[in-house]
N, C-alpha and C. Protein backbone atom coordinates (compact mmCIF):
# COMPACT_ATOMS: atom_id res chain seq x y z
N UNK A 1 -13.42 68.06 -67.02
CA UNK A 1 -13.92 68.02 -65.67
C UNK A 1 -12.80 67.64 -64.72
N UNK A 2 -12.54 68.48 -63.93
CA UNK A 2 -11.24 68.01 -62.41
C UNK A 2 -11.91 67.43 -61.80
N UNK A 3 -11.41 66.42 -60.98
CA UNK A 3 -11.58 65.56 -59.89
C UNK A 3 -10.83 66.60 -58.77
N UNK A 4 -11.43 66.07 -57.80
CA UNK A 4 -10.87 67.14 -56.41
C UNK A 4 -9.59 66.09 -56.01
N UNK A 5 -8.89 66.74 -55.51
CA UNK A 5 -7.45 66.46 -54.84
C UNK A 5 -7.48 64.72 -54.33
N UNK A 6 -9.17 64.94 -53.03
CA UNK A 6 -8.75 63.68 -52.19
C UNK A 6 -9.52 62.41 -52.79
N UNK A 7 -9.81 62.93 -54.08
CA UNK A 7 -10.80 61.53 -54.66
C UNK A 7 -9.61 60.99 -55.11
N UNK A 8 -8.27 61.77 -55.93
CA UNK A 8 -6.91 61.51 -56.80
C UNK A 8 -6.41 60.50 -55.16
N UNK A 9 -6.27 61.24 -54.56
CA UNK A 9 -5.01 60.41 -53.10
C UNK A 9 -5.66 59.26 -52.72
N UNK A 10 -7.09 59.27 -52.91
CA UNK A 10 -7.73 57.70 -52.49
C UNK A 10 -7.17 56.55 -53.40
N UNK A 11 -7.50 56.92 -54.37
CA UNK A 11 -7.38 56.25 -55.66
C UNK A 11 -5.69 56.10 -55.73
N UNK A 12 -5.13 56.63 -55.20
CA UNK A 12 -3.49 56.48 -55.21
C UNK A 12 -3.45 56.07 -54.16
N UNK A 13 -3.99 55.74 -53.14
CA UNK A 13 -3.41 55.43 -51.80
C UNK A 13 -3.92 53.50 -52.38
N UNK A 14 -4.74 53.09 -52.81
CA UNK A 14 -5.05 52.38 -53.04
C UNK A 14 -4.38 51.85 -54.16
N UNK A 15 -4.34 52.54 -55.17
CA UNK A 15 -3.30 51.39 -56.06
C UNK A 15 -1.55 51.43 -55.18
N UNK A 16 -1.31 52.08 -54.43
CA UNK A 16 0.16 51.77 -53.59
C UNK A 16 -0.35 50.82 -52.83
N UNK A 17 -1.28 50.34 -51.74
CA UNK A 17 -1.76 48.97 -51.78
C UNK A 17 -1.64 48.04 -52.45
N UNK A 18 -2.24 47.99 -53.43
CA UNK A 18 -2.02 46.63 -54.11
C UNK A 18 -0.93 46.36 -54.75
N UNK A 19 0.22 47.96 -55.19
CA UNK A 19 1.29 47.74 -55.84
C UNK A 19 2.38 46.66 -55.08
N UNK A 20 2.07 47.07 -52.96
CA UNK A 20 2.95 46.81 -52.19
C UNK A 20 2.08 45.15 -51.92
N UNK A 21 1.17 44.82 -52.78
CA UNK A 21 0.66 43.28 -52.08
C UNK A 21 1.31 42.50 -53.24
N UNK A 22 0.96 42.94 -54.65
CA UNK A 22 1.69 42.46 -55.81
C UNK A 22 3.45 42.25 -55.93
N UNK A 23 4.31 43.36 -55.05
CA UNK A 23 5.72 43.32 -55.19
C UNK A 23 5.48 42.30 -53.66
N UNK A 24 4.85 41.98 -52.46
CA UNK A 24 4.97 41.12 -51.77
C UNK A 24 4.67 39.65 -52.17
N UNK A 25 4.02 39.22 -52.96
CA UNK A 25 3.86 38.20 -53.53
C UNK A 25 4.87 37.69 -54.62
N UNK A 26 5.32 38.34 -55.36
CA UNK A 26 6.45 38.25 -55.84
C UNK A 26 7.73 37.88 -55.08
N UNK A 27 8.30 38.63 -53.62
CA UNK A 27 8.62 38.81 -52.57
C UNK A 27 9.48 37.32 -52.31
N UNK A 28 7.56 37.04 -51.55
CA UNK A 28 7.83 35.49 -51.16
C UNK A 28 7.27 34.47 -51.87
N UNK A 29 8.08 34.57 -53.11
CA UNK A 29 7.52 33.56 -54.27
C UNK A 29 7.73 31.99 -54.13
N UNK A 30 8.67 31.83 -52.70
CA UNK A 30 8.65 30.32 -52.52
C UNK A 30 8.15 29.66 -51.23
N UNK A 31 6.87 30.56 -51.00
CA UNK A 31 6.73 30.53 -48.97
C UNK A 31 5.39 30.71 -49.81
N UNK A 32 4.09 29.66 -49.83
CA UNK A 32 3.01 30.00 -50.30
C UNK A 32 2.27 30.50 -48.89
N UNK A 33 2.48 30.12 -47.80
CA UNK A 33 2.19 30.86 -46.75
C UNK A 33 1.96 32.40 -46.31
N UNK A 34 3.05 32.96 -46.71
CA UNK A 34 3.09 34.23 -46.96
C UNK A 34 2.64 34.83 -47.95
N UNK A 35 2.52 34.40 -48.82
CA UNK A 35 1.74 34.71 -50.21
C UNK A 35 -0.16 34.85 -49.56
N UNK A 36 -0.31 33.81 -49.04
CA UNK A 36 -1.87 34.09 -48.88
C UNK A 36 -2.09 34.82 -47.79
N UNK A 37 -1.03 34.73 -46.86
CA UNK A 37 -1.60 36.02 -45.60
C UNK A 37 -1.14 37.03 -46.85
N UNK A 38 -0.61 37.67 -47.50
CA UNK A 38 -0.37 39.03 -48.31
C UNK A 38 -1.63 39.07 -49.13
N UNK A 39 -2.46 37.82 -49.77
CA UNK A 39 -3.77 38.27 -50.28
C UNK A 39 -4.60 38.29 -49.33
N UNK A 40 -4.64 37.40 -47.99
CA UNK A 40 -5.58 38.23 -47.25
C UNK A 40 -5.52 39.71 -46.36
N UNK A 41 -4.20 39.66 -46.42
CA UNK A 41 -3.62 41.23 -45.67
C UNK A 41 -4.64 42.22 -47.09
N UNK A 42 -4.40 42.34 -48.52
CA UNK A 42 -4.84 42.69 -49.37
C UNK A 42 -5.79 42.77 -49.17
N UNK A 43 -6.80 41.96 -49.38
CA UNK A 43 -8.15 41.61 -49.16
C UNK A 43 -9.12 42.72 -48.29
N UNK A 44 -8.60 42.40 -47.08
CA UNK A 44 -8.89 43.60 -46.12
C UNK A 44 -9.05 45.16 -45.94
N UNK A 45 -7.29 45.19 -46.51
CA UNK A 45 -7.41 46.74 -46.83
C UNK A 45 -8.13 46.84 -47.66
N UNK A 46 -8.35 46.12 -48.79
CA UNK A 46 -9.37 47.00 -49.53
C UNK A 46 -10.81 47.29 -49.11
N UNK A 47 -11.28 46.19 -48.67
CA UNK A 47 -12.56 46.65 -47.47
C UNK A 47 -12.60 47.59 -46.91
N UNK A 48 -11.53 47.76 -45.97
CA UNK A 48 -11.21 49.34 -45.16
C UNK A 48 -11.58 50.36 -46.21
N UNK A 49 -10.50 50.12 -47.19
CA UNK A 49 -10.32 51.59 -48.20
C UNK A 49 -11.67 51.77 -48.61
N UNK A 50 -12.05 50.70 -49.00
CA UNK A 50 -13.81 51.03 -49.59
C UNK A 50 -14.60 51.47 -48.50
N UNK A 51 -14.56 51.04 -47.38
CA UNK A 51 -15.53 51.65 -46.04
C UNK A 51 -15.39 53.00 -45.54
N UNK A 52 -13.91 53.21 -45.73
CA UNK A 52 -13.29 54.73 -45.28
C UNK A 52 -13.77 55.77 -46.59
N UNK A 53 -13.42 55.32 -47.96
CA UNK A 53 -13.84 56.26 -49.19
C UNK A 53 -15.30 56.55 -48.91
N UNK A 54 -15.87 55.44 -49.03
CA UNK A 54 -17.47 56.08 -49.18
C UNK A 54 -18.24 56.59 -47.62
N UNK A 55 -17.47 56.48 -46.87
CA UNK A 55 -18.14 56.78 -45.78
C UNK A 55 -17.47 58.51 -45.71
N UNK A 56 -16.18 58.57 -46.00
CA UNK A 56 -15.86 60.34 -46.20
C UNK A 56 -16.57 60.89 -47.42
N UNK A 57 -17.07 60.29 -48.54
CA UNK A 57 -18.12 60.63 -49.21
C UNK A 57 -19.99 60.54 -49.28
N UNK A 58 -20.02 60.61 -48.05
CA UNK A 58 -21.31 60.14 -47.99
C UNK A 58 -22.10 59.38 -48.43
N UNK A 59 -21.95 58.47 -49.19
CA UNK A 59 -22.74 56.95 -49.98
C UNK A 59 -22.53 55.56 -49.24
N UNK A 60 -22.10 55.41 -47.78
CA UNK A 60 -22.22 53.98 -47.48
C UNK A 60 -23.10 53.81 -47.13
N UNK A 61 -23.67 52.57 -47.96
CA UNK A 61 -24.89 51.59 -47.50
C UNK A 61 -24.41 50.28 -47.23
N UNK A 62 -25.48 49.82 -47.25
CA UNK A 62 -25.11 48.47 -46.37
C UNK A 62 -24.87 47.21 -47.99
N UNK A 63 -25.42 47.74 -48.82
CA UNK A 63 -25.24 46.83 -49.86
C UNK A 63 -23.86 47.45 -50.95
N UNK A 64 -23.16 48.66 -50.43
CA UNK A 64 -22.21 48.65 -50.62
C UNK A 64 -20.65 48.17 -50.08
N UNK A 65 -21.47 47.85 -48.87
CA UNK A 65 -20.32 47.16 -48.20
C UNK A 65 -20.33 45.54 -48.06
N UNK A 66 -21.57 45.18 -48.69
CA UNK A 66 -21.79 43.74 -49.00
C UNK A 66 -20.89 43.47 -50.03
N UNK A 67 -21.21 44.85 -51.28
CA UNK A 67 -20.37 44.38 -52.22
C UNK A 67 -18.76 44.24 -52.55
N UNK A 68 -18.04 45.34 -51.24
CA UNK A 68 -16.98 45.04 -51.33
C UNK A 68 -16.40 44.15 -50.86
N UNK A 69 -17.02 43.41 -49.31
CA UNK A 69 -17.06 42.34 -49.24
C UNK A 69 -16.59 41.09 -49.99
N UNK A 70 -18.04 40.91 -51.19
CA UNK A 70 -18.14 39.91 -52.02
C UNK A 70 -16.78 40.04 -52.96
N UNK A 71 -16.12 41.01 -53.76
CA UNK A 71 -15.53 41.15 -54.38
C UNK A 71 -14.09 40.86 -53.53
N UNK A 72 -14.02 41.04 -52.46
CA UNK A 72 -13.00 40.72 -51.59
C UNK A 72 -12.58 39.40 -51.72
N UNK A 73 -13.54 38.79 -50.88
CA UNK A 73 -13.91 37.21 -51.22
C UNK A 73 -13.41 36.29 -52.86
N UNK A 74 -13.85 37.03 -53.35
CA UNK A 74 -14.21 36.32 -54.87
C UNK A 74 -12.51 36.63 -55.58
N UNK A 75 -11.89 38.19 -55.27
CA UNK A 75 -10.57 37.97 -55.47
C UNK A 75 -9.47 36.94 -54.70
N UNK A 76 -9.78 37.02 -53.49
CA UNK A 76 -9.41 36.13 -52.54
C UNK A 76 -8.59 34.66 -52.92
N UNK A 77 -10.29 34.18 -53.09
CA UNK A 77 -10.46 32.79 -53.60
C UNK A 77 -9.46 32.55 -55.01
N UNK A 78 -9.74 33.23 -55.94
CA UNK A 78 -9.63 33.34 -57.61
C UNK A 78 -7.72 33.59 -57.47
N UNK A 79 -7.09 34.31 -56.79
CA UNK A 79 -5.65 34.61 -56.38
C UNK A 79 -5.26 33.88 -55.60
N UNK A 80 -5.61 33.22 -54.66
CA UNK A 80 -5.27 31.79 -53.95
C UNK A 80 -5.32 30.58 -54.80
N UNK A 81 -6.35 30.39 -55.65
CA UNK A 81 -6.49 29.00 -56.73
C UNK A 81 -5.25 28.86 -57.63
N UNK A 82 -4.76 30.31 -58.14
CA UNK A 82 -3.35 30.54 -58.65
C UNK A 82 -1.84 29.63 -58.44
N UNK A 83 -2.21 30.01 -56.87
CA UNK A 83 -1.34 29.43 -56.28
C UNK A 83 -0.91 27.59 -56.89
C-alpha cells in the first residue's frame, strides 16, 4: 500500500522538528534556560503540526486537539524533569 506524497512530507517535516529541537538541546547543554524555551518552542510546533495535518486531512475535532495538547504538556513536563 503507498502513502501519498504529502502524508510522507508531514511526517518528515515533523521529525526535522524535533531532529532541530534535539540537536538544540544538545546545543545549549550548559544554559538550562535555553534548553526549556527549545522544549517549549518544541512543544508548540507540534500542536501546530498536529492542527495543520488533521485539519488538511479532514479529521479535526476538538478531542483531537485536546489530545495533542495533553501529550504536549505531558512531554513538556517529563523533558524538563530531565533537566
Amino acid at each position: 500500500m503507498r502513502r501519498p506524497v504529502s502524508k510522507v512530507l508531514d511526517y518528515l517535516f515533523l521529525s526535522f522538528i524535533v531532529s532541530a529541537a534535539i540537536i538544540g538541546v544538545l546545543i545549549f547543554n550548559g544554559n538550562k534556560n535555553y534548553q526549556i524555551i527549545t522544549v517549549f518552542t518544541l512543544s508548540l510546533s507540534y500542536v501546530i503540526w498536529g492542527l495543520l495535518h488533521h485539519q488538511k486531512e479532514g479529521t479535526l475535532h476538538p478531542k483531537i486537539i485536546a489530545e495533542y495538547i495533553a501529550y504536549a504538556v505531558l512531554g513538556t513536563i517529563l523533558v524538563i524533569g530531565l533537566f
